[in-house]
PDB file of N, CA and C in Angstrom:
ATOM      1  N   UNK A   1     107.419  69.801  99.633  1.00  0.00           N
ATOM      2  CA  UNK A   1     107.520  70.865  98.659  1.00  0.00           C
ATOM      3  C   UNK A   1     106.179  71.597  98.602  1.00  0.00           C
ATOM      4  N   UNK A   2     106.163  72.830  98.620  1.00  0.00           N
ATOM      5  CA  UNK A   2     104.967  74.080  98.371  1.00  0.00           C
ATOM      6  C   UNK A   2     104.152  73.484  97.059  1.00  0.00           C
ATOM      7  N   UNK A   3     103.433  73.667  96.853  1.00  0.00           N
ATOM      8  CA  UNK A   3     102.178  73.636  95.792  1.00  0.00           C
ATOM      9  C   UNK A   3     102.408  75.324  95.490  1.00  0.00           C
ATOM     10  N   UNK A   4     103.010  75.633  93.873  1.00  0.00           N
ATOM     11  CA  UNK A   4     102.858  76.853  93.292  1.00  0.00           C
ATOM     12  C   UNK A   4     101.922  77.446  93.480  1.00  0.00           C
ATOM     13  N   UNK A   5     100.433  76.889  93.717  1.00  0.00           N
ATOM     14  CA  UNK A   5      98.776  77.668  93.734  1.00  0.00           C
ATOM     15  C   UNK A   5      98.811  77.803  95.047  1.00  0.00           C
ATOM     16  N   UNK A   6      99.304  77.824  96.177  1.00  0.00           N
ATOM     17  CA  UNK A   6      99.359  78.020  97.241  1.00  0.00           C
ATOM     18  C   UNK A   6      99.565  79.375  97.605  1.00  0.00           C
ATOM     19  N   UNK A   7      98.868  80.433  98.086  1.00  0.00           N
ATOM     20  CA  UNK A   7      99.354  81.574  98.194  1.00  0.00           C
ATOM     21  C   UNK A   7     100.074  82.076  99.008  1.00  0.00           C
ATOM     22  N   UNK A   8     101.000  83.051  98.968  1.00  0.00           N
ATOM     23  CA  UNK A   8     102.089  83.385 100.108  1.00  0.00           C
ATOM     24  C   UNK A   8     101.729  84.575 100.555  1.00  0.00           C
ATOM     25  N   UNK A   9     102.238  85.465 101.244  1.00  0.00           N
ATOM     26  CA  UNK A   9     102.701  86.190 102.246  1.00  0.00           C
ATOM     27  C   UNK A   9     103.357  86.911 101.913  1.00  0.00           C
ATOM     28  N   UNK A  10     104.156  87.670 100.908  1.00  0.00           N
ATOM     29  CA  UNK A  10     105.661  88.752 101.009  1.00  0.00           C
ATOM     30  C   UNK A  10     105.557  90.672 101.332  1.00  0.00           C
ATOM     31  N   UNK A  11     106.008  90.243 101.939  1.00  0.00           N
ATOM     32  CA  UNK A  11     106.261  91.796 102.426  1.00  0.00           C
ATOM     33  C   UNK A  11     106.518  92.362 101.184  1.00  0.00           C
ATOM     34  N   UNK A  12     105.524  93.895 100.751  1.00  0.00           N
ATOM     35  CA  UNK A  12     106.054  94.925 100.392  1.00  0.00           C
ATOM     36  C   UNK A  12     106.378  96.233 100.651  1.00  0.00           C
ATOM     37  N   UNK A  13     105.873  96.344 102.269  1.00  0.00           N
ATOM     38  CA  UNK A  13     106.228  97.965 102.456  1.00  0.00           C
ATOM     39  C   UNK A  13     105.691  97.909 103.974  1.00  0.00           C
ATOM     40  N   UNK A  14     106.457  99.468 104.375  1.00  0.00           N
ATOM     41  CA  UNK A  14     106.295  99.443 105.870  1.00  0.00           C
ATOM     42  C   UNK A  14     104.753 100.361 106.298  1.00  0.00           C
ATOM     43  N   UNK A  15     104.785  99.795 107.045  1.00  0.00           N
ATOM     44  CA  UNK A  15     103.192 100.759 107.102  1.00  0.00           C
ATOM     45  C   UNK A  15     103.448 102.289 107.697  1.00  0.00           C
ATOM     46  N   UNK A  16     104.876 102.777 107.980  1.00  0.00           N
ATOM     47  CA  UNK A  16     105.402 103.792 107.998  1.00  0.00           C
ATOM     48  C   UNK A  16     105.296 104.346 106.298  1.00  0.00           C
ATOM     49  N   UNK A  17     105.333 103.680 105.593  1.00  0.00           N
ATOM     50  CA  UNK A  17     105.587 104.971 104.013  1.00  0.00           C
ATOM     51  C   UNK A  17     104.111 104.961 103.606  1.00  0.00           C
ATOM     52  N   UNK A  18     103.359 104.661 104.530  1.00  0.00           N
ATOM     53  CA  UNK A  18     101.744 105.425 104.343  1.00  0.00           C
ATOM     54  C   UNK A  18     101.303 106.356 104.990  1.00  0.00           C
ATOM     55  N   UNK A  19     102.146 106.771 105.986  1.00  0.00           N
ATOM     56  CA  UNK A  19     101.928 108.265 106.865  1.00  0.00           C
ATOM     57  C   UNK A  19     101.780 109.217 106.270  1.00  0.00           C
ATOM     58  N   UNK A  20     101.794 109.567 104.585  1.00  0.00           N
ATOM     59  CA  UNK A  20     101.445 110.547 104.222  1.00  0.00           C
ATOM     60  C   UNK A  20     101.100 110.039 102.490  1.00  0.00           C
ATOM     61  N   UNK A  21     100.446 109.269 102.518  1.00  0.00           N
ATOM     62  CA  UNK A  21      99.737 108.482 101.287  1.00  0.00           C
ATOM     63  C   UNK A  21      98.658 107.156 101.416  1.00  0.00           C
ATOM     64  N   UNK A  22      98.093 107.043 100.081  1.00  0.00           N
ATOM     65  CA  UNK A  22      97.187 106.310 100.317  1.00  0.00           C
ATOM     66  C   UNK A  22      97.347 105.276  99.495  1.00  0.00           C
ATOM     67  N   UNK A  23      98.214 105.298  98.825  1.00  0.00           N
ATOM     68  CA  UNK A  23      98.455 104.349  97.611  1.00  0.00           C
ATOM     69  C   UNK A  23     100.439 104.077  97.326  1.00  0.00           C
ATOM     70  N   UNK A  24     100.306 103.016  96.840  1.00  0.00           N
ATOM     71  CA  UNK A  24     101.556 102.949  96.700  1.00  0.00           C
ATOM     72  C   UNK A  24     101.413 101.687  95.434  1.00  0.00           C
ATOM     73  N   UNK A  25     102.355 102.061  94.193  1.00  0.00           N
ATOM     74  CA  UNK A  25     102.806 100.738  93.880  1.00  0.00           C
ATOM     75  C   UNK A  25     103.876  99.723  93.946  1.00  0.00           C
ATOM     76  N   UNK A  26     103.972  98.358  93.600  1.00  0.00           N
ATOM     77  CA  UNK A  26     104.714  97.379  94.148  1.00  0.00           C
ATOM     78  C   UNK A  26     105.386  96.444  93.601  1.00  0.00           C
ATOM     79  N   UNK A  27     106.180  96.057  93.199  1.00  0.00           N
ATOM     80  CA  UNK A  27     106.635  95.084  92.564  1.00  0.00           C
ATOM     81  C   UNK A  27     107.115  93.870  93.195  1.00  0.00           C
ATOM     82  N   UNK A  28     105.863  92.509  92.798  1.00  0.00           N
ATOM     83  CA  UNK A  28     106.696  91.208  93.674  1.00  0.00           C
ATOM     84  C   UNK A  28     106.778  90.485  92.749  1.00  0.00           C
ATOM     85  N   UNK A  29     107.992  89.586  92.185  1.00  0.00           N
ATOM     86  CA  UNK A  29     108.442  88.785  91.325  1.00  0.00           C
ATOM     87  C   UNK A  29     108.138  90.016  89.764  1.00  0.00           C
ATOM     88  N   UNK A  30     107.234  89.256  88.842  1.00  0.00           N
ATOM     89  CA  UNK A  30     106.867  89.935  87.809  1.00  0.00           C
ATOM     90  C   UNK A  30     105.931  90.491  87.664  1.00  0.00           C
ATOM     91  N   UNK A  31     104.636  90.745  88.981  1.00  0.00           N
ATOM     92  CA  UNK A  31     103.606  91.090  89.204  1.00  0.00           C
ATOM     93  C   UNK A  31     103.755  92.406  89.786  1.00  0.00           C
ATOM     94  N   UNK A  32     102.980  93.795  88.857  1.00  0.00           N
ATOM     95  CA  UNK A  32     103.041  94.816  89.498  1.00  0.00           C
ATOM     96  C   UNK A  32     101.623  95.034  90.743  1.00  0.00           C
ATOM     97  N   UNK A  33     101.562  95.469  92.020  1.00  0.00           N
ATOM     98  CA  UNK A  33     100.582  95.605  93.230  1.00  0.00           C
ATOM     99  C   UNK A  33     100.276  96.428  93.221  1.00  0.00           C
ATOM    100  N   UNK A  34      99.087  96.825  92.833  1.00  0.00           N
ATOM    101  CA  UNK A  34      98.476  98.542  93.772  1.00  0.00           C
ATOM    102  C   UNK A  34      98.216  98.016  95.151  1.00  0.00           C
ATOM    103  N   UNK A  35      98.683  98.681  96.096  1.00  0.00           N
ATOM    104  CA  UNK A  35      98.887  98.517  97.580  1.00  0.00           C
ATOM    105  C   UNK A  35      98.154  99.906  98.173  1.00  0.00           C
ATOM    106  N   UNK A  36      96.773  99.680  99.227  1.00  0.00           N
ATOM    107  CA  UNK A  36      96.504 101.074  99.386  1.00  0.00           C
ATOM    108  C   UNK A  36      95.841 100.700 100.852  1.00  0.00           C
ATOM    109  N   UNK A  37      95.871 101.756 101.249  1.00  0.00           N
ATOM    110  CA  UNK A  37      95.489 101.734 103.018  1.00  0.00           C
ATOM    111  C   UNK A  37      93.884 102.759 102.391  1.00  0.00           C
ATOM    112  N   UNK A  38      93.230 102.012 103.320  1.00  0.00           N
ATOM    113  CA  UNK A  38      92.108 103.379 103.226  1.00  0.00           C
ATOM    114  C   UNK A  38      91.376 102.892 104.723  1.00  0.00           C
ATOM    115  N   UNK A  39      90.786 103.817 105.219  1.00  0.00           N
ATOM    116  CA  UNK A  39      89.904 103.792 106.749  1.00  0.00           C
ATOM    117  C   UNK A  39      90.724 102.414 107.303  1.00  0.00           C
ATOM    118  N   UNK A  40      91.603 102.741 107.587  1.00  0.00           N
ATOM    119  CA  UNK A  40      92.065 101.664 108.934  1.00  0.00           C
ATOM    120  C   UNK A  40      92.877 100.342 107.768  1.00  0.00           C
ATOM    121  N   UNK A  41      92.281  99.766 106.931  1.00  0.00           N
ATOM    122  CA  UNK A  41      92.869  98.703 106.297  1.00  0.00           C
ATOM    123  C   UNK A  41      93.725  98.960 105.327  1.00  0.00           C
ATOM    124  N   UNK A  42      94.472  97.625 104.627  1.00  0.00           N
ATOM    125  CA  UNK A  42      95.423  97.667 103.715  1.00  0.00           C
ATOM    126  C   UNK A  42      94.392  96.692 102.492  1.00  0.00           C
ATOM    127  N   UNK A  43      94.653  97.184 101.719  1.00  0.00           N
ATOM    128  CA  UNK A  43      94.107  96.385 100.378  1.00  0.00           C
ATOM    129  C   UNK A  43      95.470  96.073  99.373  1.00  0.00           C
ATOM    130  N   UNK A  44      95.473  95.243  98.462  1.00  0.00           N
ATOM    131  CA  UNK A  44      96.076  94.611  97.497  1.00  0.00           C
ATOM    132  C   UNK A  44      95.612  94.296  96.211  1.00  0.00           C
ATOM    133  N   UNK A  45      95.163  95.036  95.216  1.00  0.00           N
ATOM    134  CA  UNK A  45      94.986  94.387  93.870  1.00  0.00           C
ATOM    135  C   UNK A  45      96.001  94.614  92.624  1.00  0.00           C
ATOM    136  N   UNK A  46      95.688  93.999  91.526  1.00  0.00           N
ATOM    137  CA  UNK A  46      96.205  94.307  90.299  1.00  0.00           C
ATOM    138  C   UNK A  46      96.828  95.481  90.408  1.00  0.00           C
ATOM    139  N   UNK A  47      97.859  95.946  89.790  1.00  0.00           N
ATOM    140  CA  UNK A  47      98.565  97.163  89.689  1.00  0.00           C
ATOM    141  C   UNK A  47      98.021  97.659  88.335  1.00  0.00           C
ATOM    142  N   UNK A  48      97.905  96.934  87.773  1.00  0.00           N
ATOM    143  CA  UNK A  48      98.062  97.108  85.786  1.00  0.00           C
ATOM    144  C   UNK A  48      96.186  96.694  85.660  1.00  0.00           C
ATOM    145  N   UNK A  49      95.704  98.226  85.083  1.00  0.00           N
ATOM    146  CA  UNK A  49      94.679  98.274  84.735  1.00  0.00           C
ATOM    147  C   UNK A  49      94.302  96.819  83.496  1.00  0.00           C
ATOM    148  N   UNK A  50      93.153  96.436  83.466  1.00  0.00           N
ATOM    149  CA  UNK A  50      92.872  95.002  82.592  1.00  0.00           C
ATOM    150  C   UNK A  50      92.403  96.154  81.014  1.00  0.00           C
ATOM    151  N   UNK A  51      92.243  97.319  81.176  1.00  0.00           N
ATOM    152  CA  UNK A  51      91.931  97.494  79.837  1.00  0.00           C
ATOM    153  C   UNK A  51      93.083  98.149  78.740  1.00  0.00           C
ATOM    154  N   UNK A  52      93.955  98.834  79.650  1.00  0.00           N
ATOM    155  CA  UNK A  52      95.262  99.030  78.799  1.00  0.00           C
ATOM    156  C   UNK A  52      96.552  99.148  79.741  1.00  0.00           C
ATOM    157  N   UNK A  53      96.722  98.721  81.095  1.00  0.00           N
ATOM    158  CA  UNK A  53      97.898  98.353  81.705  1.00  0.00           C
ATOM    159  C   UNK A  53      98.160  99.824  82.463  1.00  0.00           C
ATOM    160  N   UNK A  54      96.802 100.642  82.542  1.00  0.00           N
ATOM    161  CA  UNK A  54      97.452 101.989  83.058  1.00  0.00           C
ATOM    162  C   UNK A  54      97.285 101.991  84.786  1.00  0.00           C
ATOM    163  N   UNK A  55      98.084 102.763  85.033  1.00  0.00           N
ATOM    164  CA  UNK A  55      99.050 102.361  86.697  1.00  0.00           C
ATOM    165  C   UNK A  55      97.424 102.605  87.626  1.00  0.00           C
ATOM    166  N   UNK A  56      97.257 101.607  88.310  1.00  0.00           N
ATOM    167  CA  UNK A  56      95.939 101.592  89.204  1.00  0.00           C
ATOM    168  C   UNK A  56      96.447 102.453  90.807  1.00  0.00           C
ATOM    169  N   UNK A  57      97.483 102.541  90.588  1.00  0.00           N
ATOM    170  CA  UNK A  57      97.724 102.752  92.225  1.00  0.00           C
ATOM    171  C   UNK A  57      98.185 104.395  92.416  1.00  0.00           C
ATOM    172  N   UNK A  58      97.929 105.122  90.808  1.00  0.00           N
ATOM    173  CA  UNK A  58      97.579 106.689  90.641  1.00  0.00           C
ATOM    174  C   UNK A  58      96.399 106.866  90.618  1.00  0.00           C
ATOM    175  N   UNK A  59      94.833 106.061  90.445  1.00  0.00           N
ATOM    176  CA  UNK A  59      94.039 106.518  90.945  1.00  0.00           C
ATOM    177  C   UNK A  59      93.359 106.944  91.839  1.00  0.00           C
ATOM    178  N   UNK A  60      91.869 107.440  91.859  1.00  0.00           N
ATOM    179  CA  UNK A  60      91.550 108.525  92.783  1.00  0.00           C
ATOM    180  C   UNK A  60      90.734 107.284  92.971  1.00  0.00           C
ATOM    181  N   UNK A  61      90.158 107.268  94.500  1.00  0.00           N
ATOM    182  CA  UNK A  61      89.639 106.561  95.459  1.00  0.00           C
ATOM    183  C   UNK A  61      88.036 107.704  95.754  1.00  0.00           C
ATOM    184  N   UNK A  62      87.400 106.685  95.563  1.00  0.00           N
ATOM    185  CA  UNK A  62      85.774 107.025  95.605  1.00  0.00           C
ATOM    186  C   UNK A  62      85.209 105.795  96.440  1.00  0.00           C
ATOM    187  N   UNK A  63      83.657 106.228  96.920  1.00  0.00           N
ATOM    188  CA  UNK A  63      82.871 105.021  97.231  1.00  0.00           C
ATOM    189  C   UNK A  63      81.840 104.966  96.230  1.00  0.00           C
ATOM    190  N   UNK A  64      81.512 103.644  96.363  1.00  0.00           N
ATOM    191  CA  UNK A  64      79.844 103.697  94.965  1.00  0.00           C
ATOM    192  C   UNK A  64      78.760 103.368  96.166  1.00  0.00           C
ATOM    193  N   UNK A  65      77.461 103.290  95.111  1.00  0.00           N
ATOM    194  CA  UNK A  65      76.114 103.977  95.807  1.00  0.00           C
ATOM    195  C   UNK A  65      76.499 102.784  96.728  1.00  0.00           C
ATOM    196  N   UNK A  66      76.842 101.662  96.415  1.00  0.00           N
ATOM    197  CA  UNK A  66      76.745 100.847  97.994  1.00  0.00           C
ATOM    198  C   UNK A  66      77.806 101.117  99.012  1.00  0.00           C
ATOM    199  N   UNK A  67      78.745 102.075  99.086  1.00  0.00           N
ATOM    200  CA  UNK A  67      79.040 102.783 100.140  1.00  0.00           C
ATOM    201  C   UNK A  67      80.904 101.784 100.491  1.00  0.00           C
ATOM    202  N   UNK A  68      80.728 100.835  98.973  1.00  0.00           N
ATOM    203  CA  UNK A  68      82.183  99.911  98.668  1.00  0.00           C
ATOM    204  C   UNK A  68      83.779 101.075  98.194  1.00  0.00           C
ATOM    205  N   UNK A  69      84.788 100.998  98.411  1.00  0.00           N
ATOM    206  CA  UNK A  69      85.686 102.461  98.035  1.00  0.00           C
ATOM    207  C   UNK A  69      86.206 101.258  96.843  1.00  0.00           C
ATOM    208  N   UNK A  70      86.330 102.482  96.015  1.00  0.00           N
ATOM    209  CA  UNK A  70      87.092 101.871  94.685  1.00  0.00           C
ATOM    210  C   UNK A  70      87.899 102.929  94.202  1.00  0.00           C
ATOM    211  N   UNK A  71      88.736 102.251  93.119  1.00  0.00           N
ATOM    212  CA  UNK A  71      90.325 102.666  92.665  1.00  0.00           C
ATOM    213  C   UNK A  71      89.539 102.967  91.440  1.00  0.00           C
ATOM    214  N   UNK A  72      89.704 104.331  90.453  1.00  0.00           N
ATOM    215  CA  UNK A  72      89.360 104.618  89.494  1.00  0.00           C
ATOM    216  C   UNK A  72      90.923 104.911  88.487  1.00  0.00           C
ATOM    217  N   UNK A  73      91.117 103.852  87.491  1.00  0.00           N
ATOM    218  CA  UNK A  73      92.224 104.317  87.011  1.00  0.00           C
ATOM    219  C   UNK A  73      92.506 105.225  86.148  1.00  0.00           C
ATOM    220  N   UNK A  74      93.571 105.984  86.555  1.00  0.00           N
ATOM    221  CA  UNK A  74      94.009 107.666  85.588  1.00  0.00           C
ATOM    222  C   UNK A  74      93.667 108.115  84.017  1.00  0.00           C
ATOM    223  N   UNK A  75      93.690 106.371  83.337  1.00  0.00           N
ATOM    224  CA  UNK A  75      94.111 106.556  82.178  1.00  0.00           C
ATOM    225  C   UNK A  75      92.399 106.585  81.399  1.00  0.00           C
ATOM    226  N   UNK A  76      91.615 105.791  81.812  1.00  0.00           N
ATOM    227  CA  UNK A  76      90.472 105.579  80.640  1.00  0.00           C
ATOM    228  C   UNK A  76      88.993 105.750  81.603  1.00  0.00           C
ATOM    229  N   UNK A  77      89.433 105.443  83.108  1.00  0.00           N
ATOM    230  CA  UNK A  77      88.046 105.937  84.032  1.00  0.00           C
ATOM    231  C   UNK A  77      87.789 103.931  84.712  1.00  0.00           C
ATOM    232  N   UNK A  78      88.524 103.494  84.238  1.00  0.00           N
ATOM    233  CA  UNK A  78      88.000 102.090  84.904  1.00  0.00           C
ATOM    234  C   UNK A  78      88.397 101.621  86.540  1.00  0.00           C
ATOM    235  N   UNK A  79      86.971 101.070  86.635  1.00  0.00           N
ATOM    236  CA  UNK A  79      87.074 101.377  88.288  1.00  0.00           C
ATOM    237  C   UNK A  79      87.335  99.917  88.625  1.00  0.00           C
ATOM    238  N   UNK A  80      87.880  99.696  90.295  1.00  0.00           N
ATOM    239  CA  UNK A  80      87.963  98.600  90.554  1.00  0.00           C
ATOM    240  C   UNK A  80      87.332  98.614  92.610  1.00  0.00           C
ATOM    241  N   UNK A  81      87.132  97.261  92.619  1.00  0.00           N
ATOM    242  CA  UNK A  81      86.540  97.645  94.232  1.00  0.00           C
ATOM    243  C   UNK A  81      88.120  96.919  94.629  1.00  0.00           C
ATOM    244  N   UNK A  82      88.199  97.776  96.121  1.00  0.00           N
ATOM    245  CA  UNK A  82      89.877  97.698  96.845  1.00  0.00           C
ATOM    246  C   UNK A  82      89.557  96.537  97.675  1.00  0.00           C
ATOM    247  N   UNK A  83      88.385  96.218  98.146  1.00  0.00           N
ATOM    248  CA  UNK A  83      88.003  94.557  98.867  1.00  0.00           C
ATOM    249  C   UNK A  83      88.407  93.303  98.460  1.00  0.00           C
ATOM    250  N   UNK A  84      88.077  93.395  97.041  1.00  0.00           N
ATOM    251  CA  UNK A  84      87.966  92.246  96.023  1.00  0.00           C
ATOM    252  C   UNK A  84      88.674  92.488  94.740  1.00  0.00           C
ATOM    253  N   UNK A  85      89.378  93.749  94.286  1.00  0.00           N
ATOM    254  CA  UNK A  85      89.656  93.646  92.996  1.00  0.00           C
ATOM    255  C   UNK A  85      89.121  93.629  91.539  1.00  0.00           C
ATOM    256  N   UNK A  86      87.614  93.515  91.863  1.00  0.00           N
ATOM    257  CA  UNK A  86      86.640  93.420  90.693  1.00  0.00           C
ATOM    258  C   UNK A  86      86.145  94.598  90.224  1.00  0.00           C
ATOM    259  N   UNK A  87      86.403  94.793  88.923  1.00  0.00           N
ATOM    260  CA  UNK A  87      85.784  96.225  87.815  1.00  0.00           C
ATOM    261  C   UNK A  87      85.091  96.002  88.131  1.00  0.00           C
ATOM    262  N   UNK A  88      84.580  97.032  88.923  1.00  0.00           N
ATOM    263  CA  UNK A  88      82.827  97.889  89.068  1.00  0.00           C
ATOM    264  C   UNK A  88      82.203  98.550  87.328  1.00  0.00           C
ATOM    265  N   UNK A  89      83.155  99.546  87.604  1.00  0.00           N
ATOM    266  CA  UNK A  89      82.776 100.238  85.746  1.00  0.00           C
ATOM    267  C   UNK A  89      83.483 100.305  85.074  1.00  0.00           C
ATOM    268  N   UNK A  90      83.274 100.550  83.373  1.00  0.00           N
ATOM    269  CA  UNK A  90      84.449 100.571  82.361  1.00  0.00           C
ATOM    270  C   UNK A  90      83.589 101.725  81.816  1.00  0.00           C
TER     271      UNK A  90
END
């Protein structure tokens, strides 16, 4: 039997419905995904901003002074890095 903390694998999308986007959101089980391609890779974080749940995968994509691209969300300005998932700024 799997160990629940074990992480999986599930497909959410074809790398065809990024031919003309950079972001997409996702739904696996009860967890919403911001899913985003940027320079060559695919990233995966939180969908649901941590300060009021606003949609991460409508933000605008920037780099910071260390040259890292981050997800700035629509609703309040909170940023996240697309590598790791971690608020840069609030």
């Amino acid at each position: 039997m799997e160990s629940e903390s074990q992480p999986q694998w599930v497909p959410v999308a074809n790398v065809d419905e990024f031919a003309n986007c950079r972001a997409k959101e996702c739904i696996v089980g009860q967890h919403v995904i911001a899913l985003f391609f940027d320079e060559g890779s695919f990233y995966a974080i939180d969908g649901l901003c941590a300060h009021q749940g606003g949609p991460v995968a409508k933000g605008q994509l920037s780099k910071t002074d260390a040259g890292k691209t981050c997800v700035t969300c629509p609703w309040h300005g909170w940023q996240y890095e697309l590598e790791t998932g971690i608020q840069t700024v609030n």
